[in-house]
C-alpha atoms as a PDB file:
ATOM      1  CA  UNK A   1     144.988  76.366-188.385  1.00  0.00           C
ATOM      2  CA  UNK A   2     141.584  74.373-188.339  1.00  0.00           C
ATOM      3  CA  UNK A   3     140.226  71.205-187.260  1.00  0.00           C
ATOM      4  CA  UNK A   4     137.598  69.232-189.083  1.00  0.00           C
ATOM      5  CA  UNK A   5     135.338  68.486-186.416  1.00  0.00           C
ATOM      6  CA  UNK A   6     132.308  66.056-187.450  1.00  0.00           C
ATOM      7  CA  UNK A   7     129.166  65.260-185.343  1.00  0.00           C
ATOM      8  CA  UNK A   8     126.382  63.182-186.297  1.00  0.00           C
ATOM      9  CA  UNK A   9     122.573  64.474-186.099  1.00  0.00           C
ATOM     10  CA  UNK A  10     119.163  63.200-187.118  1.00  0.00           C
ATOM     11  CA  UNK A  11     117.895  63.352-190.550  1.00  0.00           C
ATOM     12  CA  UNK A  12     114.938  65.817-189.410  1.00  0.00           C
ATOM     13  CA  UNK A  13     116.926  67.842-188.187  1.00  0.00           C
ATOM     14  CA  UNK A  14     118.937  68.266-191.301  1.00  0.00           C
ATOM     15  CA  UNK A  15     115.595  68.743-193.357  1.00  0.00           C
ATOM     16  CA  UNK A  16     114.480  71.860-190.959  1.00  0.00           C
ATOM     17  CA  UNK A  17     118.545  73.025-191.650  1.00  0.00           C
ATOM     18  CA  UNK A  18     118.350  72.962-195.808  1.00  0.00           C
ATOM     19  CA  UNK A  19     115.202  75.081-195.092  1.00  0.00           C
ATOM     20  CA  UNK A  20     117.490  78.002-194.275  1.00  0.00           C
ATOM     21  CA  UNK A  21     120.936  77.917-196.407  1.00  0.00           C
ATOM     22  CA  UNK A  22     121.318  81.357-195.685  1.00  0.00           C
ATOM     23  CA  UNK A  23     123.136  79.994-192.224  1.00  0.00           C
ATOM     24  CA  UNK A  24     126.475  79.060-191.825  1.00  0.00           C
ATOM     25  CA  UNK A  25     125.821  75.758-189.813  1.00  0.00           C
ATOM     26  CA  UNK A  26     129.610  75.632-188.818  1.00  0.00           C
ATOM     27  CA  UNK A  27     129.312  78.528-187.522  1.00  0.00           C
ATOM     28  CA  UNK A  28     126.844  78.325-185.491  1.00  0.00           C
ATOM     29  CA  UNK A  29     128.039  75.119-183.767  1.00  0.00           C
ATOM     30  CA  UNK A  30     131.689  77.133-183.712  1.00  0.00           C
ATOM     31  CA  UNK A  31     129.955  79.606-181.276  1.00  0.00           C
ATOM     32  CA  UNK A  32     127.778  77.251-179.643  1.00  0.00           C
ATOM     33  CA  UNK A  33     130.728  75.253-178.924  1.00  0.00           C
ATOM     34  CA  UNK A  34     133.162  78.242-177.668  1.00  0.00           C
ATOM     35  CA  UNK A  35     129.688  79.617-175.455  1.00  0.00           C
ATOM     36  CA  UNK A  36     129.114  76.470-173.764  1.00  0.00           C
ATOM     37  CA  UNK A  37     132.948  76.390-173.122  1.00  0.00           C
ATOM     38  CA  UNK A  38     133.320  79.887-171.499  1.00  0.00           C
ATOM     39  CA  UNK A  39     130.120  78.622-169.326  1.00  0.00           C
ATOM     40  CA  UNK A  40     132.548  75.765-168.166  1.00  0.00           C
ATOM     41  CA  UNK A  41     135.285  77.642-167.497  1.00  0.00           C
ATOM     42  CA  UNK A  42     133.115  80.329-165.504  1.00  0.00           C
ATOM     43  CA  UNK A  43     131.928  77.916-163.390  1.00  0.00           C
ATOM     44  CA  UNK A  44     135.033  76.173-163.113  1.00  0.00           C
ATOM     45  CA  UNK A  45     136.463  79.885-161.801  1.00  0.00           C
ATOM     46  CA  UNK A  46     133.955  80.042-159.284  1.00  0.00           C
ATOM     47  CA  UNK A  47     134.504  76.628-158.403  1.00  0.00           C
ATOM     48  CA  UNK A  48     137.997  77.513-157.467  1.00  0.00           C
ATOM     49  CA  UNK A  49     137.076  80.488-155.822  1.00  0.00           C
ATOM     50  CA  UNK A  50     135.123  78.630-153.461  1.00  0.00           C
ATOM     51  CA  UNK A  51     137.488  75.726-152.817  1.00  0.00           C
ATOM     52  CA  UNK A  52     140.075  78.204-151.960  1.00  0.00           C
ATOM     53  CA  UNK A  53     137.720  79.992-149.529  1.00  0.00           C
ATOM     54  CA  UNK A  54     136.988  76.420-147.751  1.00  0.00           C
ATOM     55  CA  UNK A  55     140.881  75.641-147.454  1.00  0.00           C
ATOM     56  CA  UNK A  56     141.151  79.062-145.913  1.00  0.00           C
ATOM     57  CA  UNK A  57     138.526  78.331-143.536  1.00  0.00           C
ATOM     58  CA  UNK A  58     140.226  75.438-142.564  1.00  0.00           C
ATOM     59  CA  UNK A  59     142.990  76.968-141.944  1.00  0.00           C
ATOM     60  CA  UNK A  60     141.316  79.039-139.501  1.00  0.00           C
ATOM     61  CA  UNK A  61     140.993  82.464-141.782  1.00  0.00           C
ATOM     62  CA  UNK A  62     137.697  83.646-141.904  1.00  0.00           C
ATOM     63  CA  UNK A  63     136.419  85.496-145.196  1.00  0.00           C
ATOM     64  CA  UNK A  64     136.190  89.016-142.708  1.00  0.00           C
ATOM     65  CA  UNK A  65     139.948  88.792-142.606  1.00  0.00           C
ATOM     66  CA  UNK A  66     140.360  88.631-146.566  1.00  0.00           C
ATOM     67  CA  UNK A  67     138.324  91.741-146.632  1.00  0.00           C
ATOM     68  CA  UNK A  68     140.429  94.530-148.115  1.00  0.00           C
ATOM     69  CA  UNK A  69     141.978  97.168-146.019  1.00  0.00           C
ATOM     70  CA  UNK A  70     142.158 100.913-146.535  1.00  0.00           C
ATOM     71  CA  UNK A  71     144.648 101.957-148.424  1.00  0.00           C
ATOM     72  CA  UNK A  72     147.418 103.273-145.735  1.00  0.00           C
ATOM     73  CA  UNK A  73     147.205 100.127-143.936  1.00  0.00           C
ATOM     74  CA  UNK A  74     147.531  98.470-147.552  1.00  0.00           C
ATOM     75  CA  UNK A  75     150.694 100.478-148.196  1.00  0.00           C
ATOM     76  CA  UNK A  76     151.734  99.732-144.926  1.00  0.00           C
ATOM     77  CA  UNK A  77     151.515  95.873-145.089  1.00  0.00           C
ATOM     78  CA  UNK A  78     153.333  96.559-149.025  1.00  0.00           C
ATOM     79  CA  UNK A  79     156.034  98.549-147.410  1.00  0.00           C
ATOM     80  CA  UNK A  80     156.713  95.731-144.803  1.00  0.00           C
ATOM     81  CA  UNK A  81     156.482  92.966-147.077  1.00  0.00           C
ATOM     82  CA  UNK A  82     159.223  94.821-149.337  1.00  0.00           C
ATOM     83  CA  UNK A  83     161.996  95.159-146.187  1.00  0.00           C
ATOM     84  CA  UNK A  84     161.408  91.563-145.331  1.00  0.00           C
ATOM     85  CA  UNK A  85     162.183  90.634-148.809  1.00  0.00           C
ATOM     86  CA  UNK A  86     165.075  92.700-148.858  1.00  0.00           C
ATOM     87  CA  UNK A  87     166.250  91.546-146.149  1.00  0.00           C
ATOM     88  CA  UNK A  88     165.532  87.980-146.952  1.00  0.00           C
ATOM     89  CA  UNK A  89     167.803  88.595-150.667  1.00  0.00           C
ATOM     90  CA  UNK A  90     170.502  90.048-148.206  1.00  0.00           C
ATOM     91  CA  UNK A  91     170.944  87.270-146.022  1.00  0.00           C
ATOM     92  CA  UNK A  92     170.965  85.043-149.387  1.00  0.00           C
ATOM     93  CA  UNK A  93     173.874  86.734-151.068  1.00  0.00           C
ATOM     94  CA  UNK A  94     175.498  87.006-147.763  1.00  0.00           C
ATOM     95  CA  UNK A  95     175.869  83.542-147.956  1.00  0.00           C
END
């Protein structure tokens, strides 16, 4: 479903646009719109990215330490991780 969306712009500027009605105005403003959105929300990402990287630093983890690991130790750290939680459920339904 659609929304009318309706902007005001100067009358010169809709002369120059009757000069081409070949274009699909809406369109244009459509994608102009949904770029200038995906900009945002890049830059929001990265944003993110580097608030997370300051809380980690303040937390005493430095970005070497968040650098991945081969992939034995990986599976190593994975195979840990998946006893503890085991073990973690068990004591849970012990209950």
């Amino acid at each position: 479903m659609s929304v009318t969306f309706t902007i005001r712009i100067p009358h010169k500027l809709a002369m120059k646009m009757k000069k081409y009605k070949e274009i699909n105005w809406s369109e244009v403003v459509r994608r102009s719109i949904e770029e200038y959105i995906r900009k945002l929300e890049e830059t929001r990402t990265v944003a993110d990215a580097n608030e997370l990287l300051d809380e980690l630093k303040s937390l005493g983890i430095s970005p070497e330490e968040l650098e991945p690991l081969n992939y034995d130790e990986e599976m190593k750290h994975y195979k840990e991780l998946g006893e503890r939680e085991w073990k973690r459920l068990f004591m849970i339904q012990a209950k």
